[in-house]
C-alpha atoms as a PDB file:
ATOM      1  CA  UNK A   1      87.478 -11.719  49.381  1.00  0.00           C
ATOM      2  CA  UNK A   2      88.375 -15.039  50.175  1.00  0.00           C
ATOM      3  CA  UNK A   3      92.837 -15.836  50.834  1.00  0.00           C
ATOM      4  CA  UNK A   4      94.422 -18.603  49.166  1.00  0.00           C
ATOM      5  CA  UNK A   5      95.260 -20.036  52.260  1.00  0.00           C
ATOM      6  CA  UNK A   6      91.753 -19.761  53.243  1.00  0.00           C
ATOM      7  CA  UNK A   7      91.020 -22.254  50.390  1.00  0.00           C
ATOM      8  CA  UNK A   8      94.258 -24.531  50.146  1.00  0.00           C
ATOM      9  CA  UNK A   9      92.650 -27.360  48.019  1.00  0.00           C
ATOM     10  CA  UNK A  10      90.858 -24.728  45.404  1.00  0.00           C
ATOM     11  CA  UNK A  11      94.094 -22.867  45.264  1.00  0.00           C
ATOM     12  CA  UNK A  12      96.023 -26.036  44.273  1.00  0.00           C
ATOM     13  CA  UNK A  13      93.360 -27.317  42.292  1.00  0.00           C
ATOM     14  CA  UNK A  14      92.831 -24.191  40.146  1.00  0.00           C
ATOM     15  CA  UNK A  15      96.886 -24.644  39.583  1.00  0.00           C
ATOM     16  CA  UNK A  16      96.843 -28.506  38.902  1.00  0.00           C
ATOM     17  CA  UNK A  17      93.863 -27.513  36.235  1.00  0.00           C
ATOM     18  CA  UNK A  18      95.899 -25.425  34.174  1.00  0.00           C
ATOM     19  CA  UNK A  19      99.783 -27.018  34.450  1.00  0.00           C
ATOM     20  CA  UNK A  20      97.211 -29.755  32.486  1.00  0.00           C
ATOM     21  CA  UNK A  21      95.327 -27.251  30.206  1.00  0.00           C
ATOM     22  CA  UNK A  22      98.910 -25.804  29.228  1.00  0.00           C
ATOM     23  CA  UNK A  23     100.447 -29.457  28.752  1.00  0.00           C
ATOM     24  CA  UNK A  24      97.859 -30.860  26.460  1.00  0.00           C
ATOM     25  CA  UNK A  25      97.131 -27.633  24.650  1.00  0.00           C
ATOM     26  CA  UNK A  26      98.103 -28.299  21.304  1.00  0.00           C
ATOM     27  CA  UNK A  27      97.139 -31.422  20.084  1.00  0.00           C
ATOM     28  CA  UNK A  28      98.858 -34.096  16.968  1.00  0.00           C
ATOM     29  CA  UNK A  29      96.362 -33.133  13.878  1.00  0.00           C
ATOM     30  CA  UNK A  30      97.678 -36.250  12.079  1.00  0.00           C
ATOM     31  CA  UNK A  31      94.145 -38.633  13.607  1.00  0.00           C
ATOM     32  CA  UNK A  32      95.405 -41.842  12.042  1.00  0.00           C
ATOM     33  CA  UNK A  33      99.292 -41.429  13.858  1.00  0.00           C
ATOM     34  CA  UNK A  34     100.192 -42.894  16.915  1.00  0.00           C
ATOM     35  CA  UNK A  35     101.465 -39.736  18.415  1.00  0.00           C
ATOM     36  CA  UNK A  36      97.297 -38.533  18.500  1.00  0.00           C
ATOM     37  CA  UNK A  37      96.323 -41.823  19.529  1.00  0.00           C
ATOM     38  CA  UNK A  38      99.144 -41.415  22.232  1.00  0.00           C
ATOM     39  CA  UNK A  39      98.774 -37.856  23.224  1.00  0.00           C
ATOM     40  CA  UNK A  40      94.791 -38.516  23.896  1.00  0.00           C
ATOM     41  CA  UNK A  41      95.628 -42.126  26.164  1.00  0.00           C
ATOM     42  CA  UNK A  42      97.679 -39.774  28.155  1.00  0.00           C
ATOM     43  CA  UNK A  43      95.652 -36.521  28.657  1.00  0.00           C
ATOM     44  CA  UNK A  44      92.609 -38.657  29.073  1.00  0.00           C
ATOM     45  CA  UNK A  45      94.640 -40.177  32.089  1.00  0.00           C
ATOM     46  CA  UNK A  46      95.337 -37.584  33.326  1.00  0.00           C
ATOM     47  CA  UNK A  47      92.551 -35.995  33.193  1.00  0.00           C
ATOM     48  CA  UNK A  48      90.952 -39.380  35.521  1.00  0.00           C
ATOM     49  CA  UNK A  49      93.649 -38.609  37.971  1.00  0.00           C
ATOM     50  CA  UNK A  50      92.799 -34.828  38.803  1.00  0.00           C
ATOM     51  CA  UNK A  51      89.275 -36.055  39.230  1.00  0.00           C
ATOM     52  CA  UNK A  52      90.232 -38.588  41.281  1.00  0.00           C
ATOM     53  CA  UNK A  53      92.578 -35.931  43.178  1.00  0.00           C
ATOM     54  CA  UNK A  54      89.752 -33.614  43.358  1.00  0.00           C
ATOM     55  CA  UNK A  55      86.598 -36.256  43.839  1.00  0.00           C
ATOM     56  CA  UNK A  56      84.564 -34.353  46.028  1.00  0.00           C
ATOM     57  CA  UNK A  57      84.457 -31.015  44.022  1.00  0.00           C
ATOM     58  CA  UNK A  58      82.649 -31.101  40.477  1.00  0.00           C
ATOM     59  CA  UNK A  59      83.336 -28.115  39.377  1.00  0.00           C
ATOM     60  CA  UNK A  60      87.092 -29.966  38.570  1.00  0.00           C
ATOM     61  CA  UNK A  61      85.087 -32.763  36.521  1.00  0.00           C
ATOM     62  CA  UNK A  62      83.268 -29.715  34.825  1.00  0.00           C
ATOM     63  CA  UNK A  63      86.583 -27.891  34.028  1.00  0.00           C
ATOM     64  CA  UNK A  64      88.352 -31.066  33.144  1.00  0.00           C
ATOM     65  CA  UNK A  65      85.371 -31.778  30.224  1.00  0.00           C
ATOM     66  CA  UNK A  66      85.632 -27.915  29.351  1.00  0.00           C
ATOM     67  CA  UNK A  67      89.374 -28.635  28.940  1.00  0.00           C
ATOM     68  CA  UNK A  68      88.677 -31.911  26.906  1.00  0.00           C
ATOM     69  CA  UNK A  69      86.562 -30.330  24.857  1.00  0.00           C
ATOM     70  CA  UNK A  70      87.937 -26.849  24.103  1.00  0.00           C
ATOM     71  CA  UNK A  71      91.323 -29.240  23.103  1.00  0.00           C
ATOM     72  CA  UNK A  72      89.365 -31.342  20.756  1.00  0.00           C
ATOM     73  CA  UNK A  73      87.199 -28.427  19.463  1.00  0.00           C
ATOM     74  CA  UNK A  74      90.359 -26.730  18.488  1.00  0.00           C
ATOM     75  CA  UNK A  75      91.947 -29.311  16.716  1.00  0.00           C
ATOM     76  CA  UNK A  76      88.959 -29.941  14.631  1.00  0.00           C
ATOM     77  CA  UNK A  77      89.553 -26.629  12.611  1.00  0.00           C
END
């Protein structure tokens, strides 16, 4: 078994990858107001700057776009 401070950039990228998934949970149902057009201007930045953060590992790009998607997949029901 590996240490977290074996692994310092997983470690803090595992925790970066969740403060988002928590902050961007729920998302505005109401398509057509601005707080949905806002709320997805914002995650979606956000989401660019963890992969930016993170560039050379893509498993963050692949759990950023199972983020975006589980968010979006919810809020369809």
């Amino acid at each position: 078994m590996v240490k977290n401070s074996e692994i310092p950039k997983v470690f803090t990228m595992w925790g970066d990858l969740f403060t988002f998934q928590k902050k961007y949970y729920n998302a505005p149902t109401d398509r057509n107001s601005e707080e949905y057009a806002r709320f997805w201007t914002e995650l979606r930045t956000e989401a660019d700057e963890l992969e930016k953060k993170y560039n050379e590992d893509d498993l963050c790009t692949d759990i950023v776009n199972a983020i975006l998607k589980n968010i979006g997949g919810r809020n369809k029901k």
